[in-house]
N, C-alpha and C. Protein backbone atom coordinates (compact mmCIF):
# COMPACT_ATOMS: atom_id res chain seq x y z
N UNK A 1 -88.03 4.03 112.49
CA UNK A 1 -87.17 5.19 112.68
C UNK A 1 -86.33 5.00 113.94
N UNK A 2 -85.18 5.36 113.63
CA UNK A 2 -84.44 5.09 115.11
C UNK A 2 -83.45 7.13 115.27
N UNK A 3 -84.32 7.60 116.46
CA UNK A 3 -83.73 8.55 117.49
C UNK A 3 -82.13 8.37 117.85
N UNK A 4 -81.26 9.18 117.39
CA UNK A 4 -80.19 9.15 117.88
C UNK A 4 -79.75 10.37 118.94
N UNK A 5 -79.77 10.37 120.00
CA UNK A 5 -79.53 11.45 120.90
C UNK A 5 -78.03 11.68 120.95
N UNK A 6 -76.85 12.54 120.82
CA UNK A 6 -75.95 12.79 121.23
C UNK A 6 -76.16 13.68 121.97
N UNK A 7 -75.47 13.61 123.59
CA UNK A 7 -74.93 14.52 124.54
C UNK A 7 -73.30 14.26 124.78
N UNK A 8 -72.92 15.40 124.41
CA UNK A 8 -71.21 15.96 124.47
C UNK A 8 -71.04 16.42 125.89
N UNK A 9 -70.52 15.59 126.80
CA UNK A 9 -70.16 16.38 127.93
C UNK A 9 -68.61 16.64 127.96
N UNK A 10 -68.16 15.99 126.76
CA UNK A 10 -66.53 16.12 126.59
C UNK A 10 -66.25 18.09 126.20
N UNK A 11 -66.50 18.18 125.16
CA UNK A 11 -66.59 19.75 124.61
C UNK A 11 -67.73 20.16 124.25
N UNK A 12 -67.62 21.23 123.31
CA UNK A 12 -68.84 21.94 122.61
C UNK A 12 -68.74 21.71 121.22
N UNK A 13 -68.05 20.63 120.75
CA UNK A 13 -67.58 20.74 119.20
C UNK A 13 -68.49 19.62 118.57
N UNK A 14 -69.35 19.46 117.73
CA UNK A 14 -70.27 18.86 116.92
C UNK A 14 -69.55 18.07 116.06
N UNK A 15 -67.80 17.91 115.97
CA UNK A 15 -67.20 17.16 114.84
C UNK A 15 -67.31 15.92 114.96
N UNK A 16 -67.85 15.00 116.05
CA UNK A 16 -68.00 13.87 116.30
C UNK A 16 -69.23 13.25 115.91
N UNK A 17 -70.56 14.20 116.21
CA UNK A 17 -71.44 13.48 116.39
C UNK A 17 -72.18 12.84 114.34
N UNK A 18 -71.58 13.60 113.10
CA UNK A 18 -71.74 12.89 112.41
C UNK A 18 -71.41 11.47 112.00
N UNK A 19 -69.54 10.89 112.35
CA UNK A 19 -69.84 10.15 112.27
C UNK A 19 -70.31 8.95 113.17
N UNK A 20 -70.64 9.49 113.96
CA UNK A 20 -71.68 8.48 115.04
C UNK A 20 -72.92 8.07 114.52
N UNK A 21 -73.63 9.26 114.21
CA UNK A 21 -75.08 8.89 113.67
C UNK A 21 -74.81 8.21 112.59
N UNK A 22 -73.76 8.35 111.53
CA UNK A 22 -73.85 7.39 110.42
C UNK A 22 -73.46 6.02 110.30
N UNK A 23 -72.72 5.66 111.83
CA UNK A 23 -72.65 4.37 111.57
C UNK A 23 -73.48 4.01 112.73
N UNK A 24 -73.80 4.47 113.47
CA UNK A 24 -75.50 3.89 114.33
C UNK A 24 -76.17 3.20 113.12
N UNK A 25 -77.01 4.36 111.83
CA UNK A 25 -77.58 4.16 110.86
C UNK A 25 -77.16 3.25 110.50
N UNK A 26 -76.08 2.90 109.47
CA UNK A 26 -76.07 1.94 108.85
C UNK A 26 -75.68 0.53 110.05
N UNK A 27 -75.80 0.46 111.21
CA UNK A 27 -75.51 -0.58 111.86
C UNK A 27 -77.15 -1.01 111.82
N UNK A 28 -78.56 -0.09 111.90
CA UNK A 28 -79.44 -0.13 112.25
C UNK A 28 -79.95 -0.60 110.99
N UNK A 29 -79.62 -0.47 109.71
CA UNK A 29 -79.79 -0.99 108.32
C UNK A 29 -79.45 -2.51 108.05
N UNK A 30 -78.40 -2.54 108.45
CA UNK A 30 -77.41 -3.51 108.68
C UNK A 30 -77.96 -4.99 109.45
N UNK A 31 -78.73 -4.21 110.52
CA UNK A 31 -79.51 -5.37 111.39
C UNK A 31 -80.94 -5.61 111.17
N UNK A 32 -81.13 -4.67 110.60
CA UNK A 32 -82.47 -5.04 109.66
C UNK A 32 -83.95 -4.23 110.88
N UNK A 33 -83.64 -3.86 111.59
CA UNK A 33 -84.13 -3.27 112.75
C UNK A 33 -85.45 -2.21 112.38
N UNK A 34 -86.61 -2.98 112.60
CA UNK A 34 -87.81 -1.88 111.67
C UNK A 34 -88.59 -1.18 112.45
N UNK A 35 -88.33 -1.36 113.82
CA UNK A 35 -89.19 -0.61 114.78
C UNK A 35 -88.36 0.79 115.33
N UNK A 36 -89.37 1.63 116.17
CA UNK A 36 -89.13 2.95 116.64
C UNK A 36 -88.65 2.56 117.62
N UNK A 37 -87.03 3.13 117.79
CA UNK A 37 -86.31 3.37 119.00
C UNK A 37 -85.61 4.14 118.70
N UNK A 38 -85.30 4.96 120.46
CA UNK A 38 -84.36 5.64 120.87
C UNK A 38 -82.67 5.14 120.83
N UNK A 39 -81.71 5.93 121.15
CA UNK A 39 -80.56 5.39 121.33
C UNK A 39 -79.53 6.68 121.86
N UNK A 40 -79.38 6.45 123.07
CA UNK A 40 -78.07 7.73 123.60
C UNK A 40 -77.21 7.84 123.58
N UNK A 41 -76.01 9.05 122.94
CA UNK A 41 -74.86 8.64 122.79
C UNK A 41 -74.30 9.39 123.79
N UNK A 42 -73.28 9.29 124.74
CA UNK A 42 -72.79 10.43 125.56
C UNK A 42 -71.49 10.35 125.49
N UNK A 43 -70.74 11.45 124.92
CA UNK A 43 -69.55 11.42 125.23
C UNK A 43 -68.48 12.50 126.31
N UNK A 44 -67.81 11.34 126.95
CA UNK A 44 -67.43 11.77 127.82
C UNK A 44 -65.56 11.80 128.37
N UNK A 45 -65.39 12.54 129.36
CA UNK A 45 -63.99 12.09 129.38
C UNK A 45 -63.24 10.93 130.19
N UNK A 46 -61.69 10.63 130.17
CA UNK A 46 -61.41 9.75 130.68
C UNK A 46 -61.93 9.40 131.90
N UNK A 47 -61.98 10.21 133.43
CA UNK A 47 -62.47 10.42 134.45
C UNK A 47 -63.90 9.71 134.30
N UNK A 48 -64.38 10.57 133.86
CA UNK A 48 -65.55 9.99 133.81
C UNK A 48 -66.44 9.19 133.75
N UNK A 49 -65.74 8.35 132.52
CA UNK A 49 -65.87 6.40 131.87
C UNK A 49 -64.96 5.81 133.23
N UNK A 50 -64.09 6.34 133.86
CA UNK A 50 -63.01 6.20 135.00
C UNK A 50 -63.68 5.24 136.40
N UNK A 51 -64.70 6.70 136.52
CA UNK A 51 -65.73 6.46 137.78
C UNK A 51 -66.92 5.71 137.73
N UNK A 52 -67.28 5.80 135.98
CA UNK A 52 -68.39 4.80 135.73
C UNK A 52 -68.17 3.08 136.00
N UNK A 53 -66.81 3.09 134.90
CA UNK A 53 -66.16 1.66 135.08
C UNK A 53 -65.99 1.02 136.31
N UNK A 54 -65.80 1.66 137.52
CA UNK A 54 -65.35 1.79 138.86
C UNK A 54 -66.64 1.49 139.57
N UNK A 55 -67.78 1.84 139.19
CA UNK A 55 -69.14 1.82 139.82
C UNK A 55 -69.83 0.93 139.11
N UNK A 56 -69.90 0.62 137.91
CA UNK A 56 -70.61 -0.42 137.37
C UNK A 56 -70.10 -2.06 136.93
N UNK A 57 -68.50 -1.87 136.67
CA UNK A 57 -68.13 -2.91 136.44
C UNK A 57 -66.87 -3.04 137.18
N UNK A 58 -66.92 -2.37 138.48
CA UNK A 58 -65.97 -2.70 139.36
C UNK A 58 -64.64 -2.95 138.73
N UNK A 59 -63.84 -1.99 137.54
CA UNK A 59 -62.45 -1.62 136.93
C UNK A 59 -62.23 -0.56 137.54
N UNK A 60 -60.88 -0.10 138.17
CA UNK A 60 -60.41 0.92 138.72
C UNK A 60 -59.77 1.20 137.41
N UNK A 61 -60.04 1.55 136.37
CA UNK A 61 -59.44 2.34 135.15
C UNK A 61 -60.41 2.66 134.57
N UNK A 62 -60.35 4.21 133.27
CA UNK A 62 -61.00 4.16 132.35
C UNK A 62 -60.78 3.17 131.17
N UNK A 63 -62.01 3.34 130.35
CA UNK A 63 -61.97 2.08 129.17
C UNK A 63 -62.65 3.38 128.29
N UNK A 64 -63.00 2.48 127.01
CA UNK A 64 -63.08 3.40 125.86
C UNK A 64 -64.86 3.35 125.72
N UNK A 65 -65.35 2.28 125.73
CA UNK A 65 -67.07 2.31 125.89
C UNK A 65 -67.80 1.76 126.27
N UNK A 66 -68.84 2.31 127.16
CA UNK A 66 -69.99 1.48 128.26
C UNK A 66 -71.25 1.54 127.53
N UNK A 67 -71.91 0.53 127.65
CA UNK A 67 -73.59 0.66 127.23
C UNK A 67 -74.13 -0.13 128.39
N UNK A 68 -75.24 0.36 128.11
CA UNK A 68 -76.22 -0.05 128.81
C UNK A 68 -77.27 -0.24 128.15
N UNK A 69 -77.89 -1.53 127.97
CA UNK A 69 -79.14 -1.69 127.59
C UNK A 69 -80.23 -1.68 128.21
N UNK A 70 -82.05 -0.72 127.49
CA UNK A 70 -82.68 -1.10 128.02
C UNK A 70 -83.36 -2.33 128.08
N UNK A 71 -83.70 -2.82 128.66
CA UNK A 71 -83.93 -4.63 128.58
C UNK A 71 -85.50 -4.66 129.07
N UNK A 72 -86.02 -2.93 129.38
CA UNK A 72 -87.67 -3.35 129.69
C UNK A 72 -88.62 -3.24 128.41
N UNK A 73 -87.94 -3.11 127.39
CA UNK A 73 -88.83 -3.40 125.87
C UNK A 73 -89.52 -2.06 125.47
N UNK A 74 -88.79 -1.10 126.28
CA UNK A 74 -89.81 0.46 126.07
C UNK A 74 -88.81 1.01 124.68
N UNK A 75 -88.90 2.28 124.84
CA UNK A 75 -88.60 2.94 123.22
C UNK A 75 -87.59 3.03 123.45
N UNK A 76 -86.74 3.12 124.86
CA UNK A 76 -85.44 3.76 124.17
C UNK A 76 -84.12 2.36 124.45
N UNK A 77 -83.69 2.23 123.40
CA UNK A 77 -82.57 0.79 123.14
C UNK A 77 -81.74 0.96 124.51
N UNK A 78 -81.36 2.22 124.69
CA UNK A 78 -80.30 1.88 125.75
C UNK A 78 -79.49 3.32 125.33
N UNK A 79 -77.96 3.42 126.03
CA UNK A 79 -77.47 4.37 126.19
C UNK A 79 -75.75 3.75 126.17
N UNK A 80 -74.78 4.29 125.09
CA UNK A 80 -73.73 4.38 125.05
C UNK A 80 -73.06 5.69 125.49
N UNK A 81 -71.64 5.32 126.20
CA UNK A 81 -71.28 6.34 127.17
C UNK A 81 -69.47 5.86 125.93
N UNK A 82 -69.28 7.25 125.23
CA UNK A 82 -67.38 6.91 124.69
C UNK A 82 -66.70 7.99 125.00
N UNK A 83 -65.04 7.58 125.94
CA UNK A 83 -64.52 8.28 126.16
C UNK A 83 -63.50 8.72 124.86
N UNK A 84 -63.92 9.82 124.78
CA UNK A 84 -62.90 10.79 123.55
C UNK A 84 -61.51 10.65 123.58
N UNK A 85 -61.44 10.82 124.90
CA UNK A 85 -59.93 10.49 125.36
C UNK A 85 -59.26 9.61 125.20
N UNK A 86 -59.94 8.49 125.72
CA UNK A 86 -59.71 6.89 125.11
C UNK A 86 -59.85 7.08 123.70
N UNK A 87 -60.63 7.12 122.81
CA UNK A 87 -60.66 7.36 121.43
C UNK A 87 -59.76 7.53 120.57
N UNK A 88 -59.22 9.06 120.96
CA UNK A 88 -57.63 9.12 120.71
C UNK A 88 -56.93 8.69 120.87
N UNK A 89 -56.32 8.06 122.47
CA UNK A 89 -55.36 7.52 122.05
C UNK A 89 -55.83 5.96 121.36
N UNK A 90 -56.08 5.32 121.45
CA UNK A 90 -56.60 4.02 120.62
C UNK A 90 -56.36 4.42 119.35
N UNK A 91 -56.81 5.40 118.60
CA UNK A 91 -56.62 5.29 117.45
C UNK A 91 -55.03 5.72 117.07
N UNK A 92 -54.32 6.33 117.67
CA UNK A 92 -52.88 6.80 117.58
C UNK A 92 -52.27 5.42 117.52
N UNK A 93 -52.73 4.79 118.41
CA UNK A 93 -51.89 3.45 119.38
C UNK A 93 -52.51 2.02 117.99
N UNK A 94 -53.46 2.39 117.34
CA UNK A 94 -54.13 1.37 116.53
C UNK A 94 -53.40 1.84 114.92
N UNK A 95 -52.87 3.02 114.70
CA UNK A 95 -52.87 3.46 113.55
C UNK A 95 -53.72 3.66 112.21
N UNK A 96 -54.81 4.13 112.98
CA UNK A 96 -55.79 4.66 112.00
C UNK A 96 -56.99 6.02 112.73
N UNK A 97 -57.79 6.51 111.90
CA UNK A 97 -57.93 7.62 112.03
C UNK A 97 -58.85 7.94 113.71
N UNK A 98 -59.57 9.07 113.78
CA UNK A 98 -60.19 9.09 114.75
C UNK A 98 -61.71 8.74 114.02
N UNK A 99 -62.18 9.26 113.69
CA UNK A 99 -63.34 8.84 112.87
C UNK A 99 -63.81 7.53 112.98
N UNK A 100 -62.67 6.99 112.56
CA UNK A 100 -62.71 4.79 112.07
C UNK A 100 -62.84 4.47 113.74
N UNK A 101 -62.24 5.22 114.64
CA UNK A 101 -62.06 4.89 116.31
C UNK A 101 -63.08 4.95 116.63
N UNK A 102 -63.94 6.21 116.61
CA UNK A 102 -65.58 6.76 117.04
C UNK A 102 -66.38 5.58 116.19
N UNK A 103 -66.44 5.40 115.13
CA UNK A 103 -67.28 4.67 114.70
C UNK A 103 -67.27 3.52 115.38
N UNK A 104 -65.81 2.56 115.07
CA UNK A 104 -65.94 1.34 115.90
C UNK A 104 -66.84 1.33 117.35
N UNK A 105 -66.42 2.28 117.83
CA UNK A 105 -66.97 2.42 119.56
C UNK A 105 -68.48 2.55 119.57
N UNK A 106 -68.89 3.03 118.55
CA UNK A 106 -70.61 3.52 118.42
C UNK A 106 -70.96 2.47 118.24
N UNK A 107 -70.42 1.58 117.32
CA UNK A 107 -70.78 0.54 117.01
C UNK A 107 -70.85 -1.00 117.58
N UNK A 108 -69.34 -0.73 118.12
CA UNK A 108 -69.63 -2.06 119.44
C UNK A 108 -70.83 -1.30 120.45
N UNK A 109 -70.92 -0.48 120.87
CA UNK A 109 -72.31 0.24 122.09
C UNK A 109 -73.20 -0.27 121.32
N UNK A 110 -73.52 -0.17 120.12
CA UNK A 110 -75.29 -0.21 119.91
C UNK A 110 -75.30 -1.51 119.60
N UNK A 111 -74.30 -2.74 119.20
CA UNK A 111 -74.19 -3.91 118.87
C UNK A 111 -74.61 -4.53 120.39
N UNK A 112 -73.85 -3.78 121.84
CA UNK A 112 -74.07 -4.56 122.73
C UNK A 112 -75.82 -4.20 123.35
N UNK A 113 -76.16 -2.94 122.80
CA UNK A 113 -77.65 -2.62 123.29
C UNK A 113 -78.90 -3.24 122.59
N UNK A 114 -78.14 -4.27 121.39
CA UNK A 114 -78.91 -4.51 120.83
C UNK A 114 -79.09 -6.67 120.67
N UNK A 115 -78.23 -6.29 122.40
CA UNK A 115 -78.17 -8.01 122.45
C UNK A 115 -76.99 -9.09 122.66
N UNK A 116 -75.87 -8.32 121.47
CA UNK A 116 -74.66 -8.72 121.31
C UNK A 116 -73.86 -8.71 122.01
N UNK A 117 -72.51 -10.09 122.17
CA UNK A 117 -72.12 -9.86 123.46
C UNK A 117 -70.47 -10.85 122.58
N UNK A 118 -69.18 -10.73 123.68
CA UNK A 118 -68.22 -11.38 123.22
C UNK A 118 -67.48 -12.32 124.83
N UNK A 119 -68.64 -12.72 124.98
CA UNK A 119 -68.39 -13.34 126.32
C UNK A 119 -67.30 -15.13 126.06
N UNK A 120 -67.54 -15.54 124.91
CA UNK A 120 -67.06 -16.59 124.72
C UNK A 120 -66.66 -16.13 123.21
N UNK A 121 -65.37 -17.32 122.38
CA UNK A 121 -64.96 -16.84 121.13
C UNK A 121 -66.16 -16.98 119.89
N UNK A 122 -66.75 -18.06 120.03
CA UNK A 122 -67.75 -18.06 119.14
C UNK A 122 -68.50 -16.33 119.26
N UNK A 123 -68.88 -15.87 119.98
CA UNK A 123 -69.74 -14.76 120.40
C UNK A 123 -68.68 -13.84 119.46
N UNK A 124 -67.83 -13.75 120.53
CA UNK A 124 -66.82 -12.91 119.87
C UNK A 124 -66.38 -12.34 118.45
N UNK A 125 -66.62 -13.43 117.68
CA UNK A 125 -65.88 -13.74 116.65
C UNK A 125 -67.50 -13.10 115.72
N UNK A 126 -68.25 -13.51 116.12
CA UNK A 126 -69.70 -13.20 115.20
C UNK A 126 -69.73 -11.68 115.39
N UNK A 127 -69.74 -11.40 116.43
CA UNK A 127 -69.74 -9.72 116.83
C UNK A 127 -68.92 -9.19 116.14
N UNK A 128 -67.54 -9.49 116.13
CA UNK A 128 -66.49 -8.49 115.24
C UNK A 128 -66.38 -8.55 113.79
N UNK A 129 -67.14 -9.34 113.18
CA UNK A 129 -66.92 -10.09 112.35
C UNK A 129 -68.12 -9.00 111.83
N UNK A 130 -69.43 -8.80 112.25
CA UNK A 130 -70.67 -7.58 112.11
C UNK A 130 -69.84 -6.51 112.41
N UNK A 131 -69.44 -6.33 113.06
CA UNK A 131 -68.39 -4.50 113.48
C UNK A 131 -68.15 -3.96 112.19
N UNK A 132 -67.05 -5.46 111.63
CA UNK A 132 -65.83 -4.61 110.49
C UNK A 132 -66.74 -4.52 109.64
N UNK A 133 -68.16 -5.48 108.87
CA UNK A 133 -68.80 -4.96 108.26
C UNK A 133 -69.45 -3.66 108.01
N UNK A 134 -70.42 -3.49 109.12
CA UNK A 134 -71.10 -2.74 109.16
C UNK A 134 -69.79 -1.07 109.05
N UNK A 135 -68.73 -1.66 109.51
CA UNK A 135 -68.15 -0.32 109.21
C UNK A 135 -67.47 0.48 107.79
N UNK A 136 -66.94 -1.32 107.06
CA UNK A 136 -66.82 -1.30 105.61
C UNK A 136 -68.19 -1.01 105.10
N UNK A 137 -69.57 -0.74 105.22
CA UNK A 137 -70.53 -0.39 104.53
C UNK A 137 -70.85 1.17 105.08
N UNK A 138 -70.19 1.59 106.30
CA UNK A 138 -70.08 2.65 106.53
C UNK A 138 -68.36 3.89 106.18
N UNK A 139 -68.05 2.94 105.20
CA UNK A 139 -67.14 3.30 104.50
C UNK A 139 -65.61 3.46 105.75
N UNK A 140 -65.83 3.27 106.36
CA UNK A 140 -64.60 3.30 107.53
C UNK A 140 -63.54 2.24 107.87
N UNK A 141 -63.37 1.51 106.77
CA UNK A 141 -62.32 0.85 106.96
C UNK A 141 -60.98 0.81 107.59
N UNK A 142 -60.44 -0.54 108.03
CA UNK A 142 -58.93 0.48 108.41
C UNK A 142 -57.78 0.33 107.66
């Protein structure tokens, strides 16, 4: 079973957090993943990912999504942080919906909490290559 926590510090509006959990799920199907874990989603605004980026990965800009993995082997996978803000515009600027935007972002977060990384092209290329899947099986194509 895998725990999906959403915390909204962006608004009070719940229209996001379905399709998050559904492509967490099928990313978590997807990877074949049979044990009990946690997984946090927080969404937040530009500022916010702004000051994080700024403190953790030393970018004086916001970006669209941070994770953090836990790496001490306890229950909870780790914690994705997506700015809404970023979201939007990306998907305006990408030409496709917001939905297909949120998903991608949930999905690179729990891809990177779960190991995955695009540090070199080989990496790269395997990672995105699982993204567009797992999102064509989560029906979100673009």
């Amino acid at each position: 079973m895998l725990k999906i926590n959403i915390f909204n510090q962006y608004d009070d509006s719940k229209e996001y957090h379905k399709i998050i959990k559904k492509v967490i799920k099928q990313a978590k199907k997807d990877l074949s993943i049979k044990e009990s874990k946690i997984i946090n989603v927080i969404l937040v605004t530009n500022q916010e990912i702004h000051d994080m980026n700024l403190k953790y990965r030393h970018f004086d800009r916001p970006t669209d999504v941070l994770s953090f993995d836990n790496s001490d082997g306890g229950k909870e996978l780790g914690d994705i942080f997506i700015s809404i803000d970023k979201a939007k515009e990306q998907a305006i600027a990408y030409g496709h919906s917001l939905p297909r935007e949120l998903g991608f972002l949930a999905c690179h977060g729990f891809l990177h909490c779960n190991g995955y990384d695009h540090q070199n092209p080989e990496e790269e290329k395997a990672m995105f290559d699982l993204q567009e899947s797992i999102l064509e099986h989560a029906s979100l194509q673009r």
